[in-house]
PDB file of N, CA and C in Angstrom:
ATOM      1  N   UNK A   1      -3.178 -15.433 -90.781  1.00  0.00           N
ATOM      2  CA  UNK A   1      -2.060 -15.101 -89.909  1.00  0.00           C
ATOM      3  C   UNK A   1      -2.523 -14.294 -88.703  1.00  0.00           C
ATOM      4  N   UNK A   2      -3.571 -13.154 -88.820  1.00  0.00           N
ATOM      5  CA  UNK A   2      -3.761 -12.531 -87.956  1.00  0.00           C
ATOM      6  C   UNK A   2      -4.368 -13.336 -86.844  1.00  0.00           C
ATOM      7  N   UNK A   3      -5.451 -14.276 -87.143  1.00  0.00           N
ATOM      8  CA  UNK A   3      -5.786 -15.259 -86.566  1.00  0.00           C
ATOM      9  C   UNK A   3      -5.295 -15.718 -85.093  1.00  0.00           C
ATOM     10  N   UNK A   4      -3.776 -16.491 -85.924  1.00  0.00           N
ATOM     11  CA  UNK A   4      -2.997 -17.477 -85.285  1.00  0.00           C
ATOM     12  C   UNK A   4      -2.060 -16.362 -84.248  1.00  0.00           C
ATOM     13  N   UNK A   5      -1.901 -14.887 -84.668  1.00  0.00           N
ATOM     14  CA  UNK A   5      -1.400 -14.359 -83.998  1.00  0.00           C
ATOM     15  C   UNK A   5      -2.298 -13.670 -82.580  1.00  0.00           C
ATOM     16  N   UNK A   6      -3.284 -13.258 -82.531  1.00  0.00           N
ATOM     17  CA  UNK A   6      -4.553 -13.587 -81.654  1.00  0.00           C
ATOM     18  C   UNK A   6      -4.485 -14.516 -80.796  1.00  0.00           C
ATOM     19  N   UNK A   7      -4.600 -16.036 -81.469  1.00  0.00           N
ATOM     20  CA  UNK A   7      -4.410 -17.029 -80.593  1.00  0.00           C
ATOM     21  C   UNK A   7      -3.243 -17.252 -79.617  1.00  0.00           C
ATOM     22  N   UNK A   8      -2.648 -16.602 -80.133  1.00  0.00           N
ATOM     23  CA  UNK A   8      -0.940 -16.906 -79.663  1.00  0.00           C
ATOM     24  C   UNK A   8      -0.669 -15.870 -78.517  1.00  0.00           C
ATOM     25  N   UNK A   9      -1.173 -14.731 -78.842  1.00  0.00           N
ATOM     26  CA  UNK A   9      -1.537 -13.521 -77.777  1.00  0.00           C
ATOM     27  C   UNK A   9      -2.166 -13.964 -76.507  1.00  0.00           C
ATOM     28  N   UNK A  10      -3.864 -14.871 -76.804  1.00  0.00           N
ATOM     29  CA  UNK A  10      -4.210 -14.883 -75.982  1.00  0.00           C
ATOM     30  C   UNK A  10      -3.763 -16.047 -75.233  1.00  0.00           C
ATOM     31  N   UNK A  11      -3.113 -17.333 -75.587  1.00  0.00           N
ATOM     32  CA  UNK A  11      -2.178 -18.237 -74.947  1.00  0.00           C
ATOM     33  C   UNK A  11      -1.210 -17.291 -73.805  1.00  0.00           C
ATOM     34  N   UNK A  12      -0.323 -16.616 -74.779  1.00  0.00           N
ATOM     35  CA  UNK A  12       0.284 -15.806 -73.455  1.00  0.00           C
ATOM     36  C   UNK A  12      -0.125 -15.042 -73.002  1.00  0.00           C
ATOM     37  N   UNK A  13      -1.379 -14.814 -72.776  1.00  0.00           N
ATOM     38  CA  UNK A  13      -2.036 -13.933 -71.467  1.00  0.00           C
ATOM     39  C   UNK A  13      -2.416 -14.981 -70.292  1.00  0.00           C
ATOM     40  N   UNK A  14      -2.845 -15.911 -71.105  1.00  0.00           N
ATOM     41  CA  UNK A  14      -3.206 -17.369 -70.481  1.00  0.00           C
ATOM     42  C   UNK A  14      -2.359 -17.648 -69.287  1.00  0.00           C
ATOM     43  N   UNK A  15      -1.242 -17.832 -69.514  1.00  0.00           N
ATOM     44  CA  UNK A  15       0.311 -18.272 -68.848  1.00  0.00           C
ATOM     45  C   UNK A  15       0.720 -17.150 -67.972  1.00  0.00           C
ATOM     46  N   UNK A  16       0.634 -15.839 -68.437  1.00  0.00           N
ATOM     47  CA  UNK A  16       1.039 -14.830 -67.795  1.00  0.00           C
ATOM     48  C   UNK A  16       0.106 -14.709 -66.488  1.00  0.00           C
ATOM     49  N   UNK A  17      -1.051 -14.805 -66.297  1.00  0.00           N
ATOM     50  CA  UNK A  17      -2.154 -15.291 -65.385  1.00  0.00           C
ATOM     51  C   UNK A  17      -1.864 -16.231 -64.448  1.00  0.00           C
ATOM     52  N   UNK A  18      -1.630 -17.376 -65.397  1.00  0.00           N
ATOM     53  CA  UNK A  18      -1.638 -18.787 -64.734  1.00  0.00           C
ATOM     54  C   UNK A  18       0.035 -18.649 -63.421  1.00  0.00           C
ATOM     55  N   UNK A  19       0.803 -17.820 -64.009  1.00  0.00           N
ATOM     56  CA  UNK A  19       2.123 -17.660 -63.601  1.00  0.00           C
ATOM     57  C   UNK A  19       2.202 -16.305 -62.782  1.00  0.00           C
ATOM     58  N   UNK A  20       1.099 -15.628 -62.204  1.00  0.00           N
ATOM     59  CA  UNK A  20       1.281 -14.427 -61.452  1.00  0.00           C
ATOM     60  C   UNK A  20      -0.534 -14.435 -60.658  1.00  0.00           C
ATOM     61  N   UNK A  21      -1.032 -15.564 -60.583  1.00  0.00           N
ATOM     62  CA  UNK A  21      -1.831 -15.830 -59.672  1.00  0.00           C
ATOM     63  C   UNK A  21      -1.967 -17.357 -58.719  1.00  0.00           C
ATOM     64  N   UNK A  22      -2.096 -16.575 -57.271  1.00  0.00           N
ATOM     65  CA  UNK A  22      -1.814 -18.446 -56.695  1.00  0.00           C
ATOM     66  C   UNK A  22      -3.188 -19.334 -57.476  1.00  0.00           C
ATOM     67  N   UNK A  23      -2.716 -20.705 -57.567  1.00  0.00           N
ATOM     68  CA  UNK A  23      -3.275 -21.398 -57.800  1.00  0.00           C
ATOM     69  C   UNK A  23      -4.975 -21.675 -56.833  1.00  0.00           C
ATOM     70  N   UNK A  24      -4.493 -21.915 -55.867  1.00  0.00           N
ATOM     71  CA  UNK A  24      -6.013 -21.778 -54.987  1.00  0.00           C
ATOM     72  C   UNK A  24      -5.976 -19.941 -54.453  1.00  0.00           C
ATOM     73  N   UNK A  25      -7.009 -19.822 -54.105  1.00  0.00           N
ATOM     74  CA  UNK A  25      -7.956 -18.489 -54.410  1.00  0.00           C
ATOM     75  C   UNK A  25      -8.831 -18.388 -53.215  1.00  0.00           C
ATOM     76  N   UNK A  26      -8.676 -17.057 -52.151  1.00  0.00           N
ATOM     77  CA  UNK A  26      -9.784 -16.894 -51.449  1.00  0.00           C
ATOM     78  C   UNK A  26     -10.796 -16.304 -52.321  1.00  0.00           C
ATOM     79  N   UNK A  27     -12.064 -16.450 -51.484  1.00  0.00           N
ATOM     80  CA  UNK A  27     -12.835 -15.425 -51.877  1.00  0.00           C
ATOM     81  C   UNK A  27     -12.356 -13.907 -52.653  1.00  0.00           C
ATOM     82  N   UNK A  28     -11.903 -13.374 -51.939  1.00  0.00           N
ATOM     83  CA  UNK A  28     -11.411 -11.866 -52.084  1.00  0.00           C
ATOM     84  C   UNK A  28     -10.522 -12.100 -53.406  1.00  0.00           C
ATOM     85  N   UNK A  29      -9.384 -12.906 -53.114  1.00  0.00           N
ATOM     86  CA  UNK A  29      -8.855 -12.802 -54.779  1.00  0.00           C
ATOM     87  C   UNK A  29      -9.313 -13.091 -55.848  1.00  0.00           C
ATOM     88  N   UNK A  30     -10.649 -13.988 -56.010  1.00  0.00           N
ATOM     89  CA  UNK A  30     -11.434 -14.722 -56.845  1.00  0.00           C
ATOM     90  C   UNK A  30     -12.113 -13.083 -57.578  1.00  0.00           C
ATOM     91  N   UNK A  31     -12.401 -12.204 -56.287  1.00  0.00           N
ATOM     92  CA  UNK A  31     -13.096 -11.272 -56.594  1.00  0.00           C
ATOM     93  C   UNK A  31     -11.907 -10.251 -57.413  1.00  0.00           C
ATOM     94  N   UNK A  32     -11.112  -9.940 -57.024  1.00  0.00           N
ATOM     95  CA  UNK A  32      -9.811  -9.329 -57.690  1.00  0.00           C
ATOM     96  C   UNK A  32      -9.968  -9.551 -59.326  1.00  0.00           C
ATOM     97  N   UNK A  33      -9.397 -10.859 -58.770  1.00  0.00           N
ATOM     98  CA  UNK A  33      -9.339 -11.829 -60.631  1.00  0.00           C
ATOM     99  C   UNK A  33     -10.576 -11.162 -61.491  1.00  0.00           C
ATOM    100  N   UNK A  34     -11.810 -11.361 -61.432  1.00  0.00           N
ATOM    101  CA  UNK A  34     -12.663 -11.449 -61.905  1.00  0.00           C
ATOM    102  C   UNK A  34     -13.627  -9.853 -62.092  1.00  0.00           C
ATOM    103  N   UNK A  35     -12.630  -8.689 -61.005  1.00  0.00           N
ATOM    104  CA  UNK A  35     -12.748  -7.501 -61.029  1.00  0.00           C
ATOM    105  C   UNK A  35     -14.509  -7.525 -60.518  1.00  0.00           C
ATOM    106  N   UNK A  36     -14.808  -8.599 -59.786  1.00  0.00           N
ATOM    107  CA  UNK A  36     -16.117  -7.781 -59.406  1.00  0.00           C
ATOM    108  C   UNK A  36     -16.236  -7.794 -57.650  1.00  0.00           C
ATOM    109  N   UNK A  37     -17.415  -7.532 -57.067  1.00  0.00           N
ATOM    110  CA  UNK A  37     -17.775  -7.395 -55.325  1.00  0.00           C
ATOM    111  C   UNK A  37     -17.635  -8.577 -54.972  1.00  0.00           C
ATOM    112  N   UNK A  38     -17.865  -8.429 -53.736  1.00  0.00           N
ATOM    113  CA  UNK A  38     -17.369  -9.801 -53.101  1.00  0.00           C
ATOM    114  C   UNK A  38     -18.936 -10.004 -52.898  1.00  0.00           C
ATOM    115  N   UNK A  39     -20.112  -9.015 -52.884  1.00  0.00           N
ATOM    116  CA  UNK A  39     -21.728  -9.011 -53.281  1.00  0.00           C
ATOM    117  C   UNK A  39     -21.584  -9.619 -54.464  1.00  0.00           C
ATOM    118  N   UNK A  40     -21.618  -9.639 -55.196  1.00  0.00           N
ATOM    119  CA  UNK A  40     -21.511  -9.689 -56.489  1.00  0.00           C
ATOM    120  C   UNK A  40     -21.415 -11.566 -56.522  1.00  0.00           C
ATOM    121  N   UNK A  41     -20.178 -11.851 -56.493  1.00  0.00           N
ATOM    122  CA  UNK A  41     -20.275 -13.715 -55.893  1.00  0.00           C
ATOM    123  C   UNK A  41     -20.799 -14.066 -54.961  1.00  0.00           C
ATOM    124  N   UNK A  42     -21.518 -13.413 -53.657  1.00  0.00           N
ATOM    125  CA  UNK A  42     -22.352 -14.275 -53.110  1.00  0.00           C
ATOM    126  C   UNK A  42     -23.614 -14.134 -53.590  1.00  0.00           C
ATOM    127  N   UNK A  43     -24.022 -13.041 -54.409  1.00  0.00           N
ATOM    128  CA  UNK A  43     -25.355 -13.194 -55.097  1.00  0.00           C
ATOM    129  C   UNK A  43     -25.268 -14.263 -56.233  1.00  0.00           C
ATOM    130  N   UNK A  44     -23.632 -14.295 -57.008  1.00  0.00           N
ATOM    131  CA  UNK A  44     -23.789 -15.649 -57.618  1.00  0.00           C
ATOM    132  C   UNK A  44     -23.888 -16.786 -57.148  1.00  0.00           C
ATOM    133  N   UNK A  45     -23.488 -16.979 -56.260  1.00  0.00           N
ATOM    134  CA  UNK A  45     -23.272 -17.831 -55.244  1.00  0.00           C
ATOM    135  C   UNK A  45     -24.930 -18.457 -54.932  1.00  0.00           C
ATOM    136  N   UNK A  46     -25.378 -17.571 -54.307  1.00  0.00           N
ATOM    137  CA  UNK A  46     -26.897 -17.732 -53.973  1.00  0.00           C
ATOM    138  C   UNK A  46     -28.187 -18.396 -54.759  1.00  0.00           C
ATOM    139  N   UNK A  47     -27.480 -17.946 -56.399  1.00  0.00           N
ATOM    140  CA  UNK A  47     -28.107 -18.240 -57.416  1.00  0.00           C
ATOM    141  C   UNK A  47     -27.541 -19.417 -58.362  1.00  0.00           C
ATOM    142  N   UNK A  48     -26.708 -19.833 -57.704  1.00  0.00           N
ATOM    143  CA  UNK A  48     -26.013 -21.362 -58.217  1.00  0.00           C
ATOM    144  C   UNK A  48     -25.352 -21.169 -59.328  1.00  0.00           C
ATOM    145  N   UNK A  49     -24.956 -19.672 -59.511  1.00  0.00           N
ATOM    146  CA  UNK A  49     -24.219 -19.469 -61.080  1.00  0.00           C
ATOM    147  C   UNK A  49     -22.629 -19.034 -60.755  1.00  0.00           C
ATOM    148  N   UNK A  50     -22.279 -19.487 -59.814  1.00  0.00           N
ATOM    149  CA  UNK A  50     -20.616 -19.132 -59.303  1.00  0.00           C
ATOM    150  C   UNK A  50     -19.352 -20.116 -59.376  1.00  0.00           C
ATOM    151  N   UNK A  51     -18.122 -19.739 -59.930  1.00  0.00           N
ATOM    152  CA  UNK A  51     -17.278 -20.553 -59.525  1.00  0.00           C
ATOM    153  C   UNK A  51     -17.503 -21.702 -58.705  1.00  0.00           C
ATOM    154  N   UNK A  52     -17.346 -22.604 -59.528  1.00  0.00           N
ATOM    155  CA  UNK A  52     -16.824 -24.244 -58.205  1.00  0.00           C
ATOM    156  C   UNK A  52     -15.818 -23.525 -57.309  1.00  0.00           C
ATOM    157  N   UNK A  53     -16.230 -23.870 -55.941  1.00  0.00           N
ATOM    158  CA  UNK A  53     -15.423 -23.872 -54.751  1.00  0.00           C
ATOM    159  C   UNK A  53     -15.205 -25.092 -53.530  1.00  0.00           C
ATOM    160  N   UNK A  54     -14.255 -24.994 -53.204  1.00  0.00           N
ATOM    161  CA  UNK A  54     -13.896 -25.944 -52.109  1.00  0.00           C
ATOM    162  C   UNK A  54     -13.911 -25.842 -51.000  1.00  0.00           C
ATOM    163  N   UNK A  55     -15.059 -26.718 -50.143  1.00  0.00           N
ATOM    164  CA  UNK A  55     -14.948 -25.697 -48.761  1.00  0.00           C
ATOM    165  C   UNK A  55     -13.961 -26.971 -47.768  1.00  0.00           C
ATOM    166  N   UNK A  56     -13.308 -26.369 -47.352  1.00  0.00           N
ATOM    167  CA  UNK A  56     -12.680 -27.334 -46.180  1.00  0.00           C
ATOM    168  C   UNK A  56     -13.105 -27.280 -44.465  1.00  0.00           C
ATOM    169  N   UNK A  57     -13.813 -26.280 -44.655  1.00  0.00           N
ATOM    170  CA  UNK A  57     -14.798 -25.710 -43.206  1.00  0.00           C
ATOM    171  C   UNK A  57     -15.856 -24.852 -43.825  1.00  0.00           C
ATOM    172  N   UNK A  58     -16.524 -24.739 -42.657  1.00  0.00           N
ATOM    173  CA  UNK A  58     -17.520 -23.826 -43.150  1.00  0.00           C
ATOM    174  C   UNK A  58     -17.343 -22.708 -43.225  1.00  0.00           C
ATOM    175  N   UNK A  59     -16.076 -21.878 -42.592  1.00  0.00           N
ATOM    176  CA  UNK A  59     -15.617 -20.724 -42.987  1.00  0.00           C
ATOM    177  C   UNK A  59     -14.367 -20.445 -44.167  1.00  0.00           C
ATOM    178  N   UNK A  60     -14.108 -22.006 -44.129  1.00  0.00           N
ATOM    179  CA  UNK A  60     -13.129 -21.687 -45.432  1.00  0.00           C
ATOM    180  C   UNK A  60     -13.223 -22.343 -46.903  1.00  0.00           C
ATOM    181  N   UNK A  61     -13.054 -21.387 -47.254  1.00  0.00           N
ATOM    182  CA  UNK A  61     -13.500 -21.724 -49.180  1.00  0.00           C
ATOM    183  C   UNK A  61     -12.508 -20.786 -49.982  1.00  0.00           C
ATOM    184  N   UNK A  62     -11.923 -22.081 -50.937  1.00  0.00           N
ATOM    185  CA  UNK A  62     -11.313 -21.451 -51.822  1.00  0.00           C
ATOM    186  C   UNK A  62     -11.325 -21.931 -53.277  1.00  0.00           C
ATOM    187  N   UNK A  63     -10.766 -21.668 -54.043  1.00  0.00           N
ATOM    188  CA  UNK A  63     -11.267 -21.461 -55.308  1.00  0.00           C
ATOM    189  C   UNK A  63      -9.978 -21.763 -56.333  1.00  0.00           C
ATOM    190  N   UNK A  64     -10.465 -23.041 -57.093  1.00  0.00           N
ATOM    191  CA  UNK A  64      -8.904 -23.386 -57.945  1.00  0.00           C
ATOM    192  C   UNK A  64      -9.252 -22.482 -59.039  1.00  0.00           C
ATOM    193  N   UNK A  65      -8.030 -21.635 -59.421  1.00  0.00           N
ATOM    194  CA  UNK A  65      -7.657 -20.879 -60.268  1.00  0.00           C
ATOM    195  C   UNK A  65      -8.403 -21.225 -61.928  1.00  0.00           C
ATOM    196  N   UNK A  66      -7.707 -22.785 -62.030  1.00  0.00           N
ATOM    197  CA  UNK A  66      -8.208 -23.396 -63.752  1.00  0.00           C
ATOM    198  C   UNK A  66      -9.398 -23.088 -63.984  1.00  0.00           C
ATOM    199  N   UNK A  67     -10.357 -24.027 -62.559  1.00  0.00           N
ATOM    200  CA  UNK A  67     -11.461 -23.707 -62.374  1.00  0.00           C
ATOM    201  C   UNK A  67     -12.483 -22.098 -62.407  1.00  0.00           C
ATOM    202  N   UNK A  68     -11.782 -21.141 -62.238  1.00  0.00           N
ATOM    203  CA  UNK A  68     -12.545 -19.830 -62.242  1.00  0.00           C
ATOM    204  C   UNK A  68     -12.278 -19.407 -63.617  1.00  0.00           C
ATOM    205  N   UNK A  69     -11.166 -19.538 -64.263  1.00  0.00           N
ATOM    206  CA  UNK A  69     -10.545 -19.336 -65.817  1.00  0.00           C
ATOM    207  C   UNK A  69     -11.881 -19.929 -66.665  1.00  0.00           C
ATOM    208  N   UNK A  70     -11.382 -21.614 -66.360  1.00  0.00           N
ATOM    209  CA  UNK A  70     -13.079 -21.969 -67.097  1.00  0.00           C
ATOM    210  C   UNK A  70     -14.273 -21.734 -66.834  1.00  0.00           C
ATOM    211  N   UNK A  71     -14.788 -21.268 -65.671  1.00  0.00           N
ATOM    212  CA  UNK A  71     -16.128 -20.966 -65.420  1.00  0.00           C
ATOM    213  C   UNK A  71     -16.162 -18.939 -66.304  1.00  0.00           C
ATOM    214  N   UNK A  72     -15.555 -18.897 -65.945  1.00  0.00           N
ATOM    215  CA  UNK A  72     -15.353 -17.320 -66.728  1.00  0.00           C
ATOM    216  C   UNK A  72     -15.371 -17.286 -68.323  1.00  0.00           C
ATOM    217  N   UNK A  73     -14.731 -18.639 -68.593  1.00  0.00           N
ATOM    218  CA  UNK A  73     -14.650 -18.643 -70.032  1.00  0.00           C
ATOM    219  C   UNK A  73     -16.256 -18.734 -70.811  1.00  0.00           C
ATOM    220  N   UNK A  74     -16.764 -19.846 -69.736  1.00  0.00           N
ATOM    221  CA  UNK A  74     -18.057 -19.797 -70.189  1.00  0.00           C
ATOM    222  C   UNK A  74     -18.631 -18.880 -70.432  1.00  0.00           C
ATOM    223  N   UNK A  75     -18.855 -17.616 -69.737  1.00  0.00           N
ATOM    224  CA  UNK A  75     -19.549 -16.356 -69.262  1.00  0.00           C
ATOM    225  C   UNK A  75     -19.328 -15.697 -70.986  1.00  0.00           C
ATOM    226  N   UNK A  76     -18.363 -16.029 -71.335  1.00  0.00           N
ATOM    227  CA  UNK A  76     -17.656 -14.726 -72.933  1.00  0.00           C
ATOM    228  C   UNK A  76     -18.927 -15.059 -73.480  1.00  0.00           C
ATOM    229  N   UNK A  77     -19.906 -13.418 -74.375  1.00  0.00           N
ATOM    230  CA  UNK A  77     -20.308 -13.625 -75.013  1.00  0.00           C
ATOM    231  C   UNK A  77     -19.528 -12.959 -76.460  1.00  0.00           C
ATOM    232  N   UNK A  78     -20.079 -13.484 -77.658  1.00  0.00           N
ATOM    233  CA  UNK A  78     -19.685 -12.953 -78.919  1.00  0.00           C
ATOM    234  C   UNK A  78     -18.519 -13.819 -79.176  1.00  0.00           C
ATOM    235  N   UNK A  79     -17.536 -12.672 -80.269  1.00  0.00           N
ATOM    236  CA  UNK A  79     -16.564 -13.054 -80.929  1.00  0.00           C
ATOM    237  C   UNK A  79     -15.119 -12.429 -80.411  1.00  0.00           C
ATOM    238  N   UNK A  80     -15.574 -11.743 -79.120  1.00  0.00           N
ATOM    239  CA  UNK A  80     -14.074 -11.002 -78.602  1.00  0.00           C
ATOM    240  C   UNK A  80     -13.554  -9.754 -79.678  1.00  0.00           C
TER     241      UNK A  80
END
């Protein structure tokens, strides 16, 4: 039970996220989300270990939400 109640927790954190962040993402909010520098992703960036992004110019890039959720998900180590 405790389990399924866990799971169920983290579903609605899931939603609560998904429902109080825009869907596409500058830079800067990517950095928000993810609580780190905006150094911080272009050194990931640099090192090919960053969020998929979309550039539509060369000054603009943004960042689908699902997409940073799952690239982040990857990152979890352990059992939480």
């Amino acid at each position: 039970m405790t389990e399924q109640l866990r799971a169920l927790e983290s579903r609605i954190e899931e939603l609560e996220i998904r429902l109080n962040t825009p869907r596409i993402m500058t830079p800067r909010e990517v950095c928000d989300f993810l609580q780190i520098s905006e150094r911080s992703l272009y050194d990931m960036k640099e090192r090919g270990d960053a969020p998929p992004a979309m550039y539509f110019s060369q000054r603009t890039v943004r960042y689908d939400l699902l997409e940073v959720m799952a690239w982040a998900k990857q990152k979890e180590v352990g059992n939480g």
